[in-house]
N, C-alpha and C. Protein backbone atom coordinates (compact mmCIF):
# COMPACT_ATOMS: atom_id res chain seq x y z
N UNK A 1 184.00 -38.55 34.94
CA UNK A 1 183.56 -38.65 36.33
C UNK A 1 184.33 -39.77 37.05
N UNK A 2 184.61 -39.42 38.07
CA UNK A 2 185.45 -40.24 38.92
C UNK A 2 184.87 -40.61 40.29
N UNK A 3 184.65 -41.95 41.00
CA UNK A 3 183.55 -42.39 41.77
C UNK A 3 184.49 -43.15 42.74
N UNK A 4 184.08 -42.96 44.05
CA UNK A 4 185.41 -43.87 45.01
C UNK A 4 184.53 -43.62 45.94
N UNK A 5 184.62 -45.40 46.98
CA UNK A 5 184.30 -45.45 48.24
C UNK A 5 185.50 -46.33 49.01
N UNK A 6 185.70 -45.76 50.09
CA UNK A 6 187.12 -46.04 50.86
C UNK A 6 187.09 -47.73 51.06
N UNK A 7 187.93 -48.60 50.71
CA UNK A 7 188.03 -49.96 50.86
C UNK A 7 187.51 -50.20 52.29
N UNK A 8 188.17 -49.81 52.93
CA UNK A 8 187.18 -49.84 54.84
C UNK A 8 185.66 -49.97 54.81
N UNK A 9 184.71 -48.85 54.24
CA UNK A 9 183.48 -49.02 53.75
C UNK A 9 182.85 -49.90 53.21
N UNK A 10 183.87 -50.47 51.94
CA UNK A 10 183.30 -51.27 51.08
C UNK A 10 183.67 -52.73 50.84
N UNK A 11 184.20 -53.17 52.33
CA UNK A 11 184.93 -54.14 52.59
C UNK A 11 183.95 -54.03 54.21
N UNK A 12 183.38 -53.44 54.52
CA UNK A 12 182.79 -53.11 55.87
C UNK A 12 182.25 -54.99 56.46
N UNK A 13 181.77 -55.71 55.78
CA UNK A 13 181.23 -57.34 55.99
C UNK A 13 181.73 -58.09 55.45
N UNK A 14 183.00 -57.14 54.95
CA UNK A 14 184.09 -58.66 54.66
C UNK A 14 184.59 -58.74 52.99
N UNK A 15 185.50 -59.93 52.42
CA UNK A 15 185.72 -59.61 50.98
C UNK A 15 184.95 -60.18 50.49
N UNK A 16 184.29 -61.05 51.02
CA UNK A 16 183.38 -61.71 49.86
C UNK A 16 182.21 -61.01 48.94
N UNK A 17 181.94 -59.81 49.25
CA UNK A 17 180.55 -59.32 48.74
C UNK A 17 181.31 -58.59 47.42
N UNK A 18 182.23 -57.85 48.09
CA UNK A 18 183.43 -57.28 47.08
C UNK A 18 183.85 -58.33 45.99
N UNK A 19 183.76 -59.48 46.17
CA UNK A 19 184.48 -60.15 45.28
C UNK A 19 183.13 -60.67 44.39
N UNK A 20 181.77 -60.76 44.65
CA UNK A 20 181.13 -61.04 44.13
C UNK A 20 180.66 -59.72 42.88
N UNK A 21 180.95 -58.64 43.44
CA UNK A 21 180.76 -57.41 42.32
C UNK A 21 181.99 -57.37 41.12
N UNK A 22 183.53 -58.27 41.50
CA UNK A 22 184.06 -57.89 40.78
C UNK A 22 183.65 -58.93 39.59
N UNK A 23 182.82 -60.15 40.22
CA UNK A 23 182.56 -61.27 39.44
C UNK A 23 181.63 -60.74 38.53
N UNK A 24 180.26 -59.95 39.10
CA UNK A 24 179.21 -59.31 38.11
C UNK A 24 180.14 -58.22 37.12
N UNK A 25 181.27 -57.55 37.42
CA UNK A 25 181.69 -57.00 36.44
C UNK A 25 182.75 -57.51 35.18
N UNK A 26 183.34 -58.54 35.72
CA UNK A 26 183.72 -59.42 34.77
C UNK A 26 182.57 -60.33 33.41
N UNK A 27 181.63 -60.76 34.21
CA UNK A 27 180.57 -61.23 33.04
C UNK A 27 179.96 -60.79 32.39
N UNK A 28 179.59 -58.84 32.71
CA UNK A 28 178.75 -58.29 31.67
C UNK A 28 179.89 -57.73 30.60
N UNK A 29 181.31 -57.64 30.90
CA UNK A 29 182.28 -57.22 30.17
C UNK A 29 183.53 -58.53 29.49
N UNK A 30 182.52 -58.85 28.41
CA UNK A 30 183.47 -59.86 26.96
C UNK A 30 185.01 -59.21 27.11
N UNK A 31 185.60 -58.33 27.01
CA UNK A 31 187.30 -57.69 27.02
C UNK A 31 187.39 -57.18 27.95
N UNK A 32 188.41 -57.16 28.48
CA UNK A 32 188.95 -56.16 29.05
C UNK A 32 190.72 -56.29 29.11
N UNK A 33 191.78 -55.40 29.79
CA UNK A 33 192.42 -54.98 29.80
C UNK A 33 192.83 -54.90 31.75
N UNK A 34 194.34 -55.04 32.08
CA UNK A 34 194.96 -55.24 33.04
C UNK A 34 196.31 -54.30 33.06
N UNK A 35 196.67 -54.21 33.72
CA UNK A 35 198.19 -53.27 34.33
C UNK A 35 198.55 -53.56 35.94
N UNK A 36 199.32 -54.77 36.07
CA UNK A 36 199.25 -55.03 37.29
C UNK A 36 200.97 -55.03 37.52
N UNK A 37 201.97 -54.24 37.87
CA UNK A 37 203.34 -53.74 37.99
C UNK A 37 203.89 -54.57 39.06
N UNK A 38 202.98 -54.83 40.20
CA UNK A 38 204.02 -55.74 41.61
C UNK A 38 203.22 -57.00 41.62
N UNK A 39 202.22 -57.30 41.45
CA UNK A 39 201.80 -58.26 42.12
C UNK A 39 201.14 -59.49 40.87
N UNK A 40 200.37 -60.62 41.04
CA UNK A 40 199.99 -61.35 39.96
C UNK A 40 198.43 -61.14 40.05
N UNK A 41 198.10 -60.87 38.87
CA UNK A 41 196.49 -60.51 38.50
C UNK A 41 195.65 -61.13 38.90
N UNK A 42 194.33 -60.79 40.02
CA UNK A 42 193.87 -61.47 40.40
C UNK A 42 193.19 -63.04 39.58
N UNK A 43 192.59 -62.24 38.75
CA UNK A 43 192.07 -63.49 37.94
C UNK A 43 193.38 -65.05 37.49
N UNK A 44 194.36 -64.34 37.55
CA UNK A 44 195.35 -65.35 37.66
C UNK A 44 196.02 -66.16 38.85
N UNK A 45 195.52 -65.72 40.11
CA UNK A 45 196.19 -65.80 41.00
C UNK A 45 195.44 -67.45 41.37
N UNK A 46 196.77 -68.64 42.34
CA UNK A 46 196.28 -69.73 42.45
C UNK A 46 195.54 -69.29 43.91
N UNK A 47 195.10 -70.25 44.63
CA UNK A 47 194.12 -70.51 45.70
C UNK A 47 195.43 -70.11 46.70
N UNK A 48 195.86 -70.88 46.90
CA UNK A 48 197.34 -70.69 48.07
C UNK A 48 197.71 -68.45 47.81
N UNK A 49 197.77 -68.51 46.56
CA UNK A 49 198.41 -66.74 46.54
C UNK A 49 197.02 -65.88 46.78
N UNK A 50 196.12 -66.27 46.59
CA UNK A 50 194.91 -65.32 46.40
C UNK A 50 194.79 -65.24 48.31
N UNK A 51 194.65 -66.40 48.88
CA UNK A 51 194.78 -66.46 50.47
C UNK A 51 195.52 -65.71 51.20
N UNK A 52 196.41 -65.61 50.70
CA UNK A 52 197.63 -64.77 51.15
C UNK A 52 197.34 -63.42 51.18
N UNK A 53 197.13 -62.45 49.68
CA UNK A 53 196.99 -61.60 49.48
C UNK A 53 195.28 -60.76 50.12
N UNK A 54 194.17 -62.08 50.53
CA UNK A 54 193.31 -61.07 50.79
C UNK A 54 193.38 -61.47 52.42
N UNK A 55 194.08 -62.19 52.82
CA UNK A 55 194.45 -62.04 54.33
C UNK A 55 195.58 -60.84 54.93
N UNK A 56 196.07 -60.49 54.08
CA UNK A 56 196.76 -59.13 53.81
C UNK A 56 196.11 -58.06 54.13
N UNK A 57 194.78 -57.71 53.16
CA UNK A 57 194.00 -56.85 52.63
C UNK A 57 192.85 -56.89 54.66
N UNK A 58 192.09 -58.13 54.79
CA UNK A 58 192.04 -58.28 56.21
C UNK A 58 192.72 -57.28 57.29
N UNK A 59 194.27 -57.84 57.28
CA UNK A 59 194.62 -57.38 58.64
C UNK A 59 195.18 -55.78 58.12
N UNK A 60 195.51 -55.24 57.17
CA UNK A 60 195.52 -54.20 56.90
C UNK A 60 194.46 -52.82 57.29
N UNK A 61 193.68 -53.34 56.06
CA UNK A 61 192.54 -52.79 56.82
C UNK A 61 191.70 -53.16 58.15
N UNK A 62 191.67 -54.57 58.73
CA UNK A 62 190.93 -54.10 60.03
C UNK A 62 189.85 -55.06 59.79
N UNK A 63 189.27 -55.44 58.54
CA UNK A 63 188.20 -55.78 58.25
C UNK A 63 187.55 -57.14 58.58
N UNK A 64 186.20 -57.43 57.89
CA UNK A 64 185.66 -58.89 59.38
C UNK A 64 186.60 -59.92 58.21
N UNK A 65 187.61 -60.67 58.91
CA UNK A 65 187.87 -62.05 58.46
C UNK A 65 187.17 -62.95 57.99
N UNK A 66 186.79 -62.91 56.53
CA UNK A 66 186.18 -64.22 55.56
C UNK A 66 186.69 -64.16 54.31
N UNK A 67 187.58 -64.67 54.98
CA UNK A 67 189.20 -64.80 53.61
C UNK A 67 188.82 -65.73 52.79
N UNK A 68 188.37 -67.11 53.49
CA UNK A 68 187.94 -68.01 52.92
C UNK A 68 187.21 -67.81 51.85
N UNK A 69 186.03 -67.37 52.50
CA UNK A 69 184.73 -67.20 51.21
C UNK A 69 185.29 -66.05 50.16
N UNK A 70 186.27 -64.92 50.60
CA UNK A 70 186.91 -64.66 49.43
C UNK A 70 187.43 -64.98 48.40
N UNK A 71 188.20 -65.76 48.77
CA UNK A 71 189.03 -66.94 48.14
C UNK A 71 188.57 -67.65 47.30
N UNK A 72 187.21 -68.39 47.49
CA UNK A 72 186.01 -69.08 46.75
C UNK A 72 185.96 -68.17 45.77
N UNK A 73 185.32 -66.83 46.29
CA UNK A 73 184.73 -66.06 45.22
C UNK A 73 185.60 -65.59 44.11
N UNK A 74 186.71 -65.73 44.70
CA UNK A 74 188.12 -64.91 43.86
C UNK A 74 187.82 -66.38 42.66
N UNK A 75 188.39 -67.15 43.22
CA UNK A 75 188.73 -68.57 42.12
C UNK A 75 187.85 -68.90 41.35
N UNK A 76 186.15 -68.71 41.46
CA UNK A 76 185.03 -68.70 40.94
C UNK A 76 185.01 -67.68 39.59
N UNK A 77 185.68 -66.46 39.97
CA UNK A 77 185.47 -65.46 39.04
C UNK A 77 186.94 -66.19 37.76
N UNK A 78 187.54 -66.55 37.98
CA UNK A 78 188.43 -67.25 37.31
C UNK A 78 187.86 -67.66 36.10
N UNK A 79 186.85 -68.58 35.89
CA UNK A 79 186.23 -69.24 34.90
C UNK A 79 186.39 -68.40 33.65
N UNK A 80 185.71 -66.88 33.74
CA UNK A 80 185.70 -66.09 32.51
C UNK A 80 187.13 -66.41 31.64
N UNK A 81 187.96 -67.28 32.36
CA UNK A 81 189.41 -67.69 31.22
C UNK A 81 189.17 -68.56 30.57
N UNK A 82 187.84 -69.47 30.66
CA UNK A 82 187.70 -70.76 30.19
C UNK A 82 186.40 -70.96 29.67
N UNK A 83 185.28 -70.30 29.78
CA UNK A 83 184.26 -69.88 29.33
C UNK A 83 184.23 -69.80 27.46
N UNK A 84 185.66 -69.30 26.84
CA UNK A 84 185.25 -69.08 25.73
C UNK A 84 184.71 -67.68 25.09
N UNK A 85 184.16 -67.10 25.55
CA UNK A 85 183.70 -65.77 25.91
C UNK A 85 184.29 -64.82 26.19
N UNK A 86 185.34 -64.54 26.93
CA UNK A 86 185.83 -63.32 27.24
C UNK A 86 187.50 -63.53 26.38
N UNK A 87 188.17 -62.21 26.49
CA UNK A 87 189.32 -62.20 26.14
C UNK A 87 190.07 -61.18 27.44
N UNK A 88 190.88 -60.93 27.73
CA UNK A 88 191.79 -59.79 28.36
C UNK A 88 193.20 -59.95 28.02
N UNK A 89 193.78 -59.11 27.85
CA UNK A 89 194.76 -58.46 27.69
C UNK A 89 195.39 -58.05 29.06
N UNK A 90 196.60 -58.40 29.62
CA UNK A 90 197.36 -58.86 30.65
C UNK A 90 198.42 -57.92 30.60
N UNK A 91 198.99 -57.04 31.16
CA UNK A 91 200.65 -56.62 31.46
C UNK A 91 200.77 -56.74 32.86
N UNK A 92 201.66 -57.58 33.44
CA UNK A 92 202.27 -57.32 34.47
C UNK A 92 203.84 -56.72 34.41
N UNK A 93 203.92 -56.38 35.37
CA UNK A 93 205.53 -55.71 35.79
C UNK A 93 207.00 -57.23 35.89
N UNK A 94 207.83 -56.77 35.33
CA UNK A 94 208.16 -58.26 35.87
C UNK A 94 208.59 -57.91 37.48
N UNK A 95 208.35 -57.40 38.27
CA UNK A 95 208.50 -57.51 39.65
C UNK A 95 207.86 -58.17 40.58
N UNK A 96 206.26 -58.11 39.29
CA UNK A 96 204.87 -58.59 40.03
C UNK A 96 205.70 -60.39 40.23
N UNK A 97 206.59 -61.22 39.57
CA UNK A 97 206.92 -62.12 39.61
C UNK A 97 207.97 -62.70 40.86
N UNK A 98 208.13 -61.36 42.00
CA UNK A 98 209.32 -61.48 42.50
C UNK A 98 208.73 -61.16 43.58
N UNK A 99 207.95 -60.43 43.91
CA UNK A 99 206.98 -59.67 44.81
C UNK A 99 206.74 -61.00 45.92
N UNK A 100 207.32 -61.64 47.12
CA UNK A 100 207.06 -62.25 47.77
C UNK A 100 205.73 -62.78 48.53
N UNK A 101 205.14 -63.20 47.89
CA UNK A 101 203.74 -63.33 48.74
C UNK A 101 203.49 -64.98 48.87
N UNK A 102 203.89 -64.94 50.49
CA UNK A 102 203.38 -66.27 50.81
C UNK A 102 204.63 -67.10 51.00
N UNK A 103 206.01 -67.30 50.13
CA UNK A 103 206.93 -67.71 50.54
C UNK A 103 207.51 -68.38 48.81
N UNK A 104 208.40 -69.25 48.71
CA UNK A 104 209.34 -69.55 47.65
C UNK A 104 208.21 -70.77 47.10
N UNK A 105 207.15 -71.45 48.41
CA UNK A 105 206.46 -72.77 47.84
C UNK A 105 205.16 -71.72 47.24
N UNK A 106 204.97 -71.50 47.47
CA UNK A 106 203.31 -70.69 46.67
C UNK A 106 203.89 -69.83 46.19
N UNK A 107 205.21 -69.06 45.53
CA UNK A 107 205.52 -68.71 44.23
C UNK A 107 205.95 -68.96 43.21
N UNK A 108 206.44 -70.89 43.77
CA UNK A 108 206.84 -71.28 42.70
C UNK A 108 205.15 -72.07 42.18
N UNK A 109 204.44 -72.13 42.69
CA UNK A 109 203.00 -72.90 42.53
C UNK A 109 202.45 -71.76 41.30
N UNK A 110 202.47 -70.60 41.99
CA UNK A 110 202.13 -69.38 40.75
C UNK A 110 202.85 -69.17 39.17
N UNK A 111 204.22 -69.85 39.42
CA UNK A 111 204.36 -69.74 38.42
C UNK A 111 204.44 -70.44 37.46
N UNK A 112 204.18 -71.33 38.05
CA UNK A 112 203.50 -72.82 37.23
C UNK A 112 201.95 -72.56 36.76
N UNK A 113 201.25 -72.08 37.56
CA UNK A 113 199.90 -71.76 37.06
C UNK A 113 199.82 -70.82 36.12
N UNK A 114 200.78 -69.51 36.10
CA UNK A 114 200.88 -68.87 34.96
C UNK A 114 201.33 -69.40 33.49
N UNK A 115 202.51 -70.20 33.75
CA UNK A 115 203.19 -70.88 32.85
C UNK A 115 202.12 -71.77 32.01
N UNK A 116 201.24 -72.37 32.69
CA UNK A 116 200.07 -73.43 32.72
C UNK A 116 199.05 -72.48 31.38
N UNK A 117 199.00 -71.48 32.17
CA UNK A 117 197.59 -70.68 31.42
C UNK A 117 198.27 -69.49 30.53
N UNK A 118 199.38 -69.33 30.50
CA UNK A 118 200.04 -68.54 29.17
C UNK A 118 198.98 -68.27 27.82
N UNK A 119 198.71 -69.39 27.14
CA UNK A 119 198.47 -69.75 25.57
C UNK A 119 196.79 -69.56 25.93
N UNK A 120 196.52 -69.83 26.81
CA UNK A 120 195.01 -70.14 26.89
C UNK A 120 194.24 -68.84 25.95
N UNK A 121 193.46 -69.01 24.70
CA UNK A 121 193.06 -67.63 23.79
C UNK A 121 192.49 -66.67 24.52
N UNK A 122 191.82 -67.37 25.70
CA UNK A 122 191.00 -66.07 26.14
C UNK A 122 192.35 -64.94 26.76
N UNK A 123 193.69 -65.56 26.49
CA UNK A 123 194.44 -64.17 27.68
C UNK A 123 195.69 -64.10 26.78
N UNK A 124 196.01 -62.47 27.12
CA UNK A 124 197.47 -62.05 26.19
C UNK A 124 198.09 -61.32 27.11
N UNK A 125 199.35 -62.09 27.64
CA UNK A 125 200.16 -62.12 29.02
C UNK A 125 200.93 -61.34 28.31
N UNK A 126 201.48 -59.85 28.84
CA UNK A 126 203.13 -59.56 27.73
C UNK A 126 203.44 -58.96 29.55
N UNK A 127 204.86 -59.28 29.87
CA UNK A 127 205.76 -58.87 31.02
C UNK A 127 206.76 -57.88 30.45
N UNK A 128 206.51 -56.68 31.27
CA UNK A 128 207.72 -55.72 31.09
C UNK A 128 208.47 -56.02 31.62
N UNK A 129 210.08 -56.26 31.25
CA UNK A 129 210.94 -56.32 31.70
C UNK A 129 211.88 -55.31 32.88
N UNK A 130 212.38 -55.95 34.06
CA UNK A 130 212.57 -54.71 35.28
C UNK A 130 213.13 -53.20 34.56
N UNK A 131 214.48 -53.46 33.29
CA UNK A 131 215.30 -52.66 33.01
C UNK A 131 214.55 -52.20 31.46
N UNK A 132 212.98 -52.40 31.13
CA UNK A 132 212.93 -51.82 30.14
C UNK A 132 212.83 -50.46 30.22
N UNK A 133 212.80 -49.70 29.38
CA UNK A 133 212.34 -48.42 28.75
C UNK A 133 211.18 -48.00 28.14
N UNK A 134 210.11 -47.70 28.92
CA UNK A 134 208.45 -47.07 28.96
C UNK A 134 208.71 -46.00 28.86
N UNK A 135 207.95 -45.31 27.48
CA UNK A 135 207.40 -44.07 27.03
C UNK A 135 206.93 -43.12 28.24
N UNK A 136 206.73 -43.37 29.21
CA UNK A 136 205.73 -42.74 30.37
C UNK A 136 206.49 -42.67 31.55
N UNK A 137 205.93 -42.00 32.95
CA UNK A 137 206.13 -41.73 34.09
C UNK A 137 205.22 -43.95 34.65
N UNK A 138 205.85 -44.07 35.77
CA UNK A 138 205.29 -45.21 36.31
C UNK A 138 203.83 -44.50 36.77
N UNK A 139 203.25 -45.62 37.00
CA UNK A 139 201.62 -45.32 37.21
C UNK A 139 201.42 -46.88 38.09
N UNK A 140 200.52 -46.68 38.58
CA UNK A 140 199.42 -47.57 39.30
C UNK A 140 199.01 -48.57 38.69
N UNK A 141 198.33 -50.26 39.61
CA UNK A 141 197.86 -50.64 38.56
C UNK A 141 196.40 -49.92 38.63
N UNK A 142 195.61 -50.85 36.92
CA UNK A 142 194.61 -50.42 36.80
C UNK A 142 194.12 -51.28 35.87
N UNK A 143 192.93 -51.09 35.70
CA UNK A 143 191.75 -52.23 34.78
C UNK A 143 190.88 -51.61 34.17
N UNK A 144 191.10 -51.98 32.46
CA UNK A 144 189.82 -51.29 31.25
C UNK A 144 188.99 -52.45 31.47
N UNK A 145 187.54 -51.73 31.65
CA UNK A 145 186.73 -52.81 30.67
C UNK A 145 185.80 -51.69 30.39
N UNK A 146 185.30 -51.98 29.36
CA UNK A 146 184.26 -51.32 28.60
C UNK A 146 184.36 -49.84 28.75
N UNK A 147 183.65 -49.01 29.18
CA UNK A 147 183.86 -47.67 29.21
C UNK A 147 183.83 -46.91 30.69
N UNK A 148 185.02 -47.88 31.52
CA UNK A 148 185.38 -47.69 32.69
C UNK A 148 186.77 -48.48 33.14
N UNK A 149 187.48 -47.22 33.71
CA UNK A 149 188.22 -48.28 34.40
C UNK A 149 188.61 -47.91 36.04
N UNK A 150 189.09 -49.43 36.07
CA UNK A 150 189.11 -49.71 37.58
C UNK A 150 190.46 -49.08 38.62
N UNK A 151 190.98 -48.24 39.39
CA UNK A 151 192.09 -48.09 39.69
C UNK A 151 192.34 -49.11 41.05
N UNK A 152 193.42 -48.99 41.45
CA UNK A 152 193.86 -49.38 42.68
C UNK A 152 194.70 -48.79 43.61
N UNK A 153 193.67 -48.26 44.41
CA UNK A 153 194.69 -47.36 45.91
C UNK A 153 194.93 -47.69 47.01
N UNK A 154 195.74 -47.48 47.73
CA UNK A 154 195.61 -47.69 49.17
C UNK A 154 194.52 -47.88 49.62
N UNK A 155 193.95 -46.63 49.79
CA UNK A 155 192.85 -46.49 50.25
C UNK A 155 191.66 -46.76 49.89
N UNK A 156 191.36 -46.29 48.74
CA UNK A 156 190.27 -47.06 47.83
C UNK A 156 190.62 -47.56 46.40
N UNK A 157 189.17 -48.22 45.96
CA UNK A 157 189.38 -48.16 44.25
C UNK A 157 188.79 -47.76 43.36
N UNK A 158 189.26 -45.97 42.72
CA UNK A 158 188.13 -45.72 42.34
C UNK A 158 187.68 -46.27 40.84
N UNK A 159 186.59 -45.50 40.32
CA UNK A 159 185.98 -46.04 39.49
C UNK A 159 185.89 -44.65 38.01
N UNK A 160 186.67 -44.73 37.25
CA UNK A 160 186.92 -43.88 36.13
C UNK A 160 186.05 -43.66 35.04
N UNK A 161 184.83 -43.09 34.55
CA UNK A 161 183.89 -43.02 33.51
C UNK A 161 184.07 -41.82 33.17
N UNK A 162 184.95 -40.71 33.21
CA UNK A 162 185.33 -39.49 32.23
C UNK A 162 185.76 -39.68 31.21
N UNK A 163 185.22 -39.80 29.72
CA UNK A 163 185.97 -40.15 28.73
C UNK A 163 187.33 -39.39 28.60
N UNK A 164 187.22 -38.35 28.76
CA UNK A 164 189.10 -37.78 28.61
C UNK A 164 190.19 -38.99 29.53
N UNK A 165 189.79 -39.12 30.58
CA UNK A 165 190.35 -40.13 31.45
C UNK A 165 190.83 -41.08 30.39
N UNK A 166 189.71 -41.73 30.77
CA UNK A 166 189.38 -43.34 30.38
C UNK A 166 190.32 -43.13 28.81
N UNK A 167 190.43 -41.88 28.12
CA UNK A 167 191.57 -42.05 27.21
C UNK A 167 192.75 -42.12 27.55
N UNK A 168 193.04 -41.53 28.87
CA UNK A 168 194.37 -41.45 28.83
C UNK A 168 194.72 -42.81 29.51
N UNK A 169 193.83 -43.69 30.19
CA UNK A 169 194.35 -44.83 30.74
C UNK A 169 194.58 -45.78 29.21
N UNK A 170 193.86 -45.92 28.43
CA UNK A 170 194.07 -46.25 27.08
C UNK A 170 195.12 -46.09 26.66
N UNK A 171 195.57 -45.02 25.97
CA UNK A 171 197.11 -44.31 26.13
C UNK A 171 198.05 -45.04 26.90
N UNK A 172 197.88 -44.82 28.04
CA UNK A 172 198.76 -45.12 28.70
C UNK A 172 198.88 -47.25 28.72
N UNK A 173 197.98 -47.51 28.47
CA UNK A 173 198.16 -49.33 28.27
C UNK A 173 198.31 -49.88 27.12
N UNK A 174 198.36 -48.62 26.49
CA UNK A 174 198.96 -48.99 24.53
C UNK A 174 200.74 -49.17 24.74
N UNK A 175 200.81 -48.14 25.62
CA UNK A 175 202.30 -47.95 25.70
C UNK A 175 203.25 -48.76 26.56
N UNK A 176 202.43 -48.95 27.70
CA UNK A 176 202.40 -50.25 28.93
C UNK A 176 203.11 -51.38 27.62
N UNK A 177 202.30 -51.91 27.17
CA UNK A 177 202.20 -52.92 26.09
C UNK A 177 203.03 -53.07 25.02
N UNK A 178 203.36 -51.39 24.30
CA UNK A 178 204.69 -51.48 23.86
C UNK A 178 205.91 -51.81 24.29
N UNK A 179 206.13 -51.97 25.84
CA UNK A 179 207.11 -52.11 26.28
C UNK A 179 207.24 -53.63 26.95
N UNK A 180 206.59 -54.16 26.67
CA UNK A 180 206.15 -55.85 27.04
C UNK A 180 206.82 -56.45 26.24
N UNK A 181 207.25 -57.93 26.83
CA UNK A 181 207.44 -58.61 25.96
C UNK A 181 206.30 -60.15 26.06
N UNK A 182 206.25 -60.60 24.93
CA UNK A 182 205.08 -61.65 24.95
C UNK A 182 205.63 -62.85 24.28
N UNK A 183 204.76 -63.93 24.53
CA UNK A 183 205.28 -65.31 23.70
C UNK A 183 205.82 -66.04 24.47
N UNK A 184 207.22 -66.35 23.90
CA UNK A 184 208.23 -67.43 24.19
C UNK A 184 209.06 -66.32 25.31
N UNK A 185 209.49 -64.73 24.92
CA UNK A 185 209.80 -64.12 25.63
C UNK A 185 209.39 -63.76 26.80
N UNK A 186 208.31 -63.76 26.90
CA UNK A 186 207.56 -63.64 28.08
C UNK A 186 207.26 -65.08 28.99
N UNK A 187 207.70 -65.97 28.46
CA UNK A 187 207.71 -67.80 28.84
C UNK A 187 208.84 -67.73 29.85
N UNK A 188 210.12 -66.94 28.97
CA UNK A 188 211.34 -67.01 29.27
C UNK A 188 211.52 -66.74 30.68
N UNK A 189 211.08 -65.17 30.56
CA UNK A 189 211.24 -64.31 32.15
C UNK A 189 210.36 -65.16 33.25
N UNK A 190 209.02 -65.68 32.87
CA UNK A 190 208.30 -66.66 33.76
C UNK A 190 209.31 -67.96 34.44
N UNK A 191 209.99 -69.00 33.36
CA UNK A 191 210.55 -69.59 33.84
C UNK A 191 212.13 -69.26 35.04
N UNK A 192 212.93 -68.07 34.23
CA UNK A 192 213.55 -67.64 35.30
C UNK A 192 213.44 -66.95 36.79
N UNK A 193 211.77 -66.70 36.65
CA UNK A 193 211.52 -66.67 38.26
C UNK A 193 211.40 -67.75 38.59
N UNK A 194 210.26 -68.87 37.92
CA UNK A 194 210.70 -70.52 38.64
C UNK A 194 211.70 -70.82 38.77
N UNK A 195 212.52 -70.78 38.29
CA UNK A 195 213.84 -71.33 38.85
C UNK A 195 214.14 -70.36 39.84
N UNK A 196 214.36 -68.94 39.88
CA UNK A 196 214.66 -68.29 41.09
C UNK A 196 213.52 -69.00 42.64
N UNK A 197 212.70 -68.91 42.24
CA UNK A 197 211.72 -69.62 43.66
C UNK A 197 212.24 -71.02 43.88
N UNK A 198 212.46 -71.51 42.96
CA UNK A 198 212.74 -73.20 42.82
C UNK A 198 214.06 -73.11 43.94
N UNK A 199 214.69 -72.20 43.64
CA UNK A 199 215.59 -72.58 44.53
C UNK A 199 216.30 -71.33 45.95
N UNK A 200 214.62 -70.53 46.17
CA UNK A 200 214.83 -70.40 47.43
C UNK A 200 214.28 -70.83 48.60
N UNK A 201 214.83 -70.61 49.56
CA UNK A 201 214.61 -71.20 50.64
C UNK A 201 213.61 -70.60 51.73
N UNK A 202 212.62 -71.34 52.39
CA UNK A 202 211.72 -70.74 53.07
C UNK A 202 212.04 -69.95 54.22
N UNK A 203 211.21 -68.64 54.44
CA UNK A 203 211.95 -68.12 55.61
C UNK A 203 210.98 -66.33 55.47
């Protein structure tokens, strides 16, 4: 079964209420699982990038401006990295590292915060490389936890509980993952975007 209400709707009083459900779904779910191809995972994202991105989401959609209290709520839900308690499993794209949001000073801030929280146990960061070779067609991102996962659309985000599905997003983030690289390798590609931000220029 597949469940979707249009981000316009469900953003109707703003991000903060939204951000407080993604917080209740992070705490009843110990694991979960990420696929984020352009951009940096929310739960990872610093205060300066998270601002950016849901002032985006704002003037895009139309919606009432309380970026702020988003922002709060976004950085709040953060904790589950430090709690002890949870684990997730991380792939980003390495594009998500290049993906301009905000300017060369709040991407090089991000990637210091990533760099920062790499090792941390609760998280297992692996970056596909731009020119690797994935088993699969490109896909969307998307988010396992428990026996649902989360997509991300334009328009909305729906909500996946068909087990045939929910296998094939499985499937498909086994293979995501095969094509990652992690560790020191994945340190590597992090630091060569800092240095790429490090030394561009604002504009």
């Amino acid at each position: 079964m597949t469940s979707s209400v249009p981000w316009q709707e469900r953003l109707s009083a703003g991000t903060e209420a939204v951000q407080d459900e993604v917080i209740r779904w992070y705490q009843k779910t110990p694991e979960g699982q990420a696929y984020v191809p352009t951009m940096i995972w929310g739960t990872l994202q610093t205060e300066a990038y998270a601002t950016v991105i849901l002032g985006q989401v704002v003037d895009f959609l139309g919606v009432p401006d309380d970026v702020r209290a988003g922002v709060a709520k976004r950085l709040q839900r953060q904790q589950v990295l430090y709690d002890g308690e949870h684990h997730y499993d991380v792939v980003f794209g390495e594009q998500a590292l290049y993906t301009n949001i905000g300017g060369p000073e709040v991407m090089r801030e991000q990637m210091d915060r990533i760099l920062r929280d790499i090792d941390l146990p609760s998280l297992t960061l692996g970056i596909i490389p731009a020119t690797a070779r994935v088993d699969m067609p490109p896909v969307h991102a998307f988010n396992l936890h428990g026996d649902e996962a989360h997509v991300e659309l334009v328009s909305s985000g729906p909500n996946v509980t068909e087990p045939s599905e929910l296998d094939l997003y499985r499937k498909a983030f086994s293979r995501l993952s095969d094509a990652a690289l992690y560790g020191e390798a994945a340190e590597e590609l992090l630091q060569k975007a800092r240095t790429f931000w490090g030394g561009a220029r604002r504009g």
